[in-house]
N, C-alpha and C. Protein backbone atom coordinates (compact mmCIF):
# COMPACT_ATOMS: atom_id res chain seq x y z
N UNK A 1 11.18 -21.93 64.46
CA UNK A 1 11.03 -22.35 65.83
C UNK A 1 11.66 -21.33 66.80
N UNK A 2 12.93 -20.70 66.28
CA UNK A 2 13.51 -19.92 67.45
C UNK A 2 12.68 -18.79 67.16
N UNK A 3 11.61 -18.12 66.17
CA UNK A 3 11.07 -17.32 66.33
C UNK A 3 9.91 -17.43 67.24
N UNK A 4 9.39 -18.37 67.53
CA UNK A 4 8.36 -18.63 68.42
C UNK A 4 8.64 -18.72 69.91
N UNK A 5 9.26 -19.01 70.33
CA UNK A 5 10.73 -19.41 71.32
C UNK A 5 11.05 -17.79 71.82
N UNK A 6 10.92 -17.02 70.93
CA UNK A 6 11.72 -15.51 71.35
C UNK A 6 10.37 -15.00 71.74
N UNK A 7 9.06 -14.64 70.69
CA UNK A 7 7.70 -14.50 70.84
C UNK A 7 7.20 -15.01 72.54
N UNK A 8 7.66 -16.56 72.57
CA UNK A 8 6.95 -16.64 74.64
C UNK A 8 7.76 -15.92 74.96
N UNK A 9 9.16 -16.18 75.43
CA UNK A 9 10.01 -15.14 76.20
C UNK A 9 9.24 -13.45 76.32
N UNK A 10 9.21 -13.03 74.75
CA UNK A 10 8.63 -11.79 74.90
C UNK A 10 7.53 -11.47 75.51
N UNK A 11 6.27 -12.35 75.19
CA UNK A 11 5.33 -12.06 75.74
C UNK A 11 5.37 -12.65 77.64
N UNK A 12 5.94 -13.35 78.23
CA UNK A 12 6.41 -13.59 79.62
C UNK A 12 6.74 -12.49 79.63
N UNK A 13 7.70 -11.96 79.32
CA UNK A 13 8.22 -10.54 79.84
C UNK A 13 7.38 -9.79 79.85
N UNK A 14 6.61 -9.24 78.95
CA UNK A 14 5.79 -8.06 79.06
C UNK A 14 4.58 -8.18 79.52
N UNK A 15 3.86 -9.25 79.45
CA UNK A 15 2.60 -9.43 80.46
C UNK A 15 3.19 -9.65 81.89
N UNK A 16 4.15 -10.54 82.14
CA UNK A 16 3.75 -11.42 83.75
C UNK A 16 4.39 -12.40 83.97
N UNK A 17 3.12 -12.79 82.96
CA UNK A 17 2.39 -13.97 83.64
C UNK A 17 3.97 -15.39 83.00
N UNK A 18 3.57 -16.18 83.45
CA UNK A 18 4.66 -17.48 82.74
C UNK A 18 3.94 -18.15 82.10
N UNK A 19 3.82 -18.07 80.68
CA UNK A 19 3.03 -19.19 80.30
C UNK A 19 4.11 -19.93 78.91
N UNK A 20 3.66 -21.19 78.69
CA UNK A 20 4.14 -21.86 77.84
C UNK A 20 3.50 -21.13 76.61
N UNK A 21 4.43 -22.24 75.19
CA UNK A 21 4.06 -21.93 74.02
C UNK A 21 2.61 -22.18 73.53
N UNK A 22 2.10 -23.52 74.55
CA UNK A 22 0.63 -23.63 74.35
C UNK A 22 -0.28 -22.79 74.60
N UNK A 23 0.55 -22.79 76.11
CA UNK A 23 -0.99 -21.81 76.77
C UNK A 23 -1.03 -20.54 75.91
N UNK A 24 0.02 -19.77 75.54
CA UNK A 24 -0.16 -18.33 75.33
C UNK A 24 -1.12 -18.99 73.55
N UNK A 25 -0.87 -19.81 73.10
CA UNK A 25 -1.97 -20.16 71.63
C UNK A 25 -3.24 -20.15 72.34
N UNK A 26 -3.64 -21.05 73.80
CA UNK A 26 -4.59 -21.09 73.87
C UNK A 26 -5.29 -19.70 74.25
N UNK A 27 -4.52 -19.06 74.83
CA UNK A 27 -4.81 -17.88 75.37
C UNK A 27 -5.67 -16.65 74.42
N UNK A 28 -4.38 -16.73 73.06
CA UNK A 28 -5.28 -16.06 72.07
C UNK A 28 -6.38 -16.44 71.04
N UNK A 29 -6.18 -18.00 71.38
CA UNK A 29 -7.19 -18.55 70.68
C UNK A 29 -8.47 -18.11 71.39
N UNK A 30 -8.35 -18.09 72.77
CA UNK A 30 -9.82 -18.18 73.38
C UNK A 30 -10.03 -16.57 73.13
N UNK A 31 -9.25 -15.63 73.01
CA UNK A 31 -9.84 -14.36 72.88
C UNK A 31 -9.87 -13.78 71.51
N UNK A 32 -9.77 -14.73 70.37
CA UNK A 32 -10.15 -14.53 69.12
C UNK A 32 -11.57 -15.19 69.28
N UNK A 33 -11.91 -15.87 69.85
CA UNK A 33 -12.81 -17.09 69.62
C UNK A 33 -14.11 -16.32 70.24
N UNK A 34 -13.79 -15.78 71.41
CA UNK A 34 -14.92 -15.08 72.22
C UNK A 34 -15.43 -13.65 71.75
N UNK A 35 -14.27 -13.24 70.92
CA UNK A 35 -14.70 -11.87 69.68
C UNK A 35 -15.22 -12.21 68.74
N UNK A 36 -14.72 -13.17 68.55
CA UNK A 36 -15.70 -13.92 67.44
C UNK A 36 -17.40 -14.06 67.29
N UNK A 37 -17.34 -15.02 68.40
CA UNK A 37 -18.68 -15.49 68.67
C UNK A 37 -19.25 -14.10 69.71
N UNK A 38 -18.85 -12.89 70.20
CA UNK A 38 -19.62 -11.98 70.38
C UNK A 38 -19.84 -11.25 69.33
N UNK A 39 -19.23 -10.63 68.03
CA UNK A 39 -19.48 -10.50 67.21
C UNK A 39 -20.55 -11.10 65.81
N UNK A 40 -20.75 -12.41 66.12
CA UNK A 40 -21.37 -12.97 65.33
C UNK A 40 -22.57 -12.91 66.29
N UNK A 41 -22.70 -12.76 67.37
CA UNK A 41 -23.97 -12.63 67.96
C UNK A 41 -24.87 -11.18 68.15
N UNK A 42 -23.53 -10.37 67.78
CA UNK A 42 -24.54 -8.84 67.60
C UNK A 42 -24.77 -8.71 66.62
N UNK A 43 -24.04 -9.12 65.26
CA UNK A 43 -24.65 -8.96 63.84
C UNK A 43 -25.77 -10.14 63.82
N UNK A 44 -26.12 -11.14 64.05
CA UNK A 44 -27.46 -11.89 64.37
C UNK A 44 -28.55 -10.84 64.69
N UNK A 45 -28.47 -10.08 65.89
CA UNK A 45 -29.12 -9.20 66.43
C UNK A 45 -29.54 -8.16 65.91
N UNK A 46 -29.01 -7.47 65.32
CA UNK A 46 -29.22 -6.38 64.28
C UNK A 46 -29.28 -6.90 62.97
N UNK A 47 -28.97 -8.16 62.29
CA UNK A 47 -30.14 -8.78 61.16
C UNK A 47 -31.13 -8.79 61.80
N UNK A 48 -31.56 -9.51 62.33
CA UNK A 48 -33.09 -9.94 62.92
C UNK A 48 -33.83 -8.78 63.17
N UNK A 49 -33.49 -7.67 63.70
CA UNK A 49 -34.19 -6.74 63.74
C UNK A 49 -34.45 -5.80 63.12
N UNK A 50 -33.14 -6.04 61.79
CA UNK A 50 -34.17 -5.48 60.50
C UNK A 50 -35.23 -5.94 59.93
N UNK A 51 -34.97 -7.24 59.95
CA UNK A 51 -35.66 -7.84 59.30
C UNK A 51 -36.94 -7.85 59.18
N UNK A 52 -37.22 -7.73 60.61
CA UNK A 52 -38.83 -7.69 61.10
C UNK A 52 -39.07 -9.00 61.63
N UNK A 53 -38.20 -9.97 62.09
CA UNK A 53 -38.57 -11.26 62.87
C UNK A 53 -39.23 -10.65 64.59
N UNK A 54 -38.09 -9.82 65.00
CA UNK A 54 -38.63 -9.59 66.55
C UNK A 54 -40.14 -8.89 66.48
N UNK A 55 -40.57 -7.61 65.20
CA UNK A 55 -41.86 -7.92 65.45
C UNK A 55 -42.76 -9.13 65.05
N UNK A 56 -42.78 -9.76 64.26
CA UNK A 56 -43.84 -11.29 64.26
C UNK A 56 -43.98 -11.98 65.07
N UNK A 57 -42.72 -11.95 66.03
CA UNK A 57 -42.74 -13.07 67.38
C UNK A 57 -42.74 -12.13 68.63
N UNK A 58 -43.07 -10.81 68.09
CA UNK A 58 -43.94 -10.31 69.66
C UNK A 58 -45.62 -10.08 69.01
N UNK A 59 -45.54 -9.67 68.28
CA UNK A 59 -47.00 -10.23 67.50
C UNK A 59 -47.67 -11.34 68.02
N UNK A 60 -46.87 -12.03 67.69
CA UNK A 60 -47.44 -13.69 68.18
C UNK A 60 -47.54 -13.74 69.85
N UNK A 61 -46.55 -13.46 70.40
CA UNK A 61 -46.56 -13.51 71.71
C UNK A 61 -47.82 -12.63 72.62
N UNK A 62 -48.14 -12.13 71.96
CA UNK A 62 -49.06 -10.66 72.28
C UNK A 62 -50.33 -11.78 72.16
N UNK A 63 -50.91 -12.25 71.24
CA UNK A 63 -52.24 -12.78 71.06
C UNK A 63 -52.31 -14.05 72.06
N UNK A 64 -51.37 -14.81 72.07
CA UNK A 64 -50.96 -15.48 73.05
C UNK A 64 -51.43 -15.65 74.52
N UNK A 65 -51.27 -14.57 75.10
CA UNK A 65 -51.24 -14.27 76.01
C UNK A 65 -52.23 -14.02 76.86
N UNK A 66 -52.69 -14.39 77.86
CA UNK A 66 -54.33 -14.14 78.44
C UNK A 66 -54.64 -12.54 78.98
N UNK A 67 -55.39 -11.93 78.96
CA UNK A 67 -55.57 -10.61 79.41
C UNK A 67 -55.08 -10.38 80.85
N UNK A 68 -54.86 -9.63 81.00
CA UNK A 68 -53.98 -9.15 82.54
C UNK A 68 -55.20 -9.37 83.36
N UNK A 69 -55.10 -9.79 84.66
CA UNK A 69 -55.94 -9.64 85.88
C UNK A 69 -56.23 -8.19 86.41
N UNK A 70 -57.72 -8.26 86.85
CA UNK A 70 -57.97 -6.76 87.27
C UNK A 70 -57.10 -6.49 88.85
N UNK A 71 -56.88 -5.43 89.17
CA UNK A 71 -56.13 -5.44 90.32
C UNK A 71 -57.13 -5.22 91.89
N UNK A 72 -56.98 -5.99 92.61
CA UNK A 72 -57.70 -6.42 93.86
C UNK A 72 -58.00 -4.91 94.38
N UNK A 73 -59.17 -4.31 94.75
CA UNK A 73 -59.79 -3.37 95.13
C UNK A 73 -58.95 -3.47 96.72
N UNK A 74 -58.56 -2.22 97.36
CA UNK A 74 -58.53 -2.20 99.34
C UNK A 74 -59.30 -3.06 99.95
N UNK A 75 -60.45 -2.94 99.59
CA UNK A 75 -61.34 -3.51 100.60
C UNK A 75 -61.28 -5.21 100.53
N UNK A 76 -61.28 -5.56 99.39
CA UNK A 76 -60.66 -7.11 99.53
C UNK A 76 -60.05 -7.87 99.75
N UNK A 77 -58.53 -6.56 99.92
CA UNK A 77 -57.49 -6.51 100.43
C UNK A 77 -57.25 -7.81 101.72
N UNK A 78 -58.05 -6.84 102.57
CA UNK A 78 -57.89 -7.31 104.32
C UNK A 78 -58.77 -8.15 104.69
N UNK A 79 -59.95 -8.49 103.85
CA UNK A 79 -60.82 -9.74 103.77
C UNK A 79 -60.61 -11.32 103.95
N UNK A 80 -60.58 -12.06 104.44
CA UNK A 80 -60.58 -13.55 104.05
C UNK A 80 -61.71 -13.46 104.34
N UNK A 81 -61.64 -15.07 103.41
CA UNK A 81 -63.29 -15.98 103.11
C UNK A 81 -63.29 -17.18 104.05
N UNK A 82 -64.23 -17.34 104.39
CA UNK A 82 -64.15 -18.71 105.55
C UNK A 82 -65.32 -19.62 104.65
N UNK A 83 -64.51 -20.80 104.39
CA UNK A 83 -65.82 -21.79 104.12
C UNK A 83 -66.55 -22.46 104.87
């Protein structure tokens, strides 16, 4: 206990900030937690794209998709239609 006790003191001192014995757990909890889960989200990313998932589901997305519109000529431009 008095080692934990010396650990806040220390870390109060050398950051700043005042925080309790909780907060500074929560503190590193949340920045283990957020390396974490950014880490587990770039190795997701680079599986998958070995894999060959991102091409099948742009594959798919591709057929999908209706052909592009032709693009409106000038002259139709400045036209309205009156019914």
């Amino acid at each position: 206990m008095e080692f934990l006790t010396q650990t806040v003191d220390w870390l109060n001192g050398v950051s700043g900030f005042e925080f309790s014995g909780h907060g500074w757990i929560a503190f590193i909890a949340g920045i283990v937690g957020v390396t974490a889960l950014n880490i587990g989200l770039m190795w997701l990313t680079v599986r998958s794209n070995r894999s060959g998932h991102d091409e099948l589901s742009d594959a798919a997305g591709r057929m999908a998709m209706p052909p592009p519109l032709k693009p409106r000529s000038k002259s139709d431009a400045g036209e309205t239609r009156r019914v």
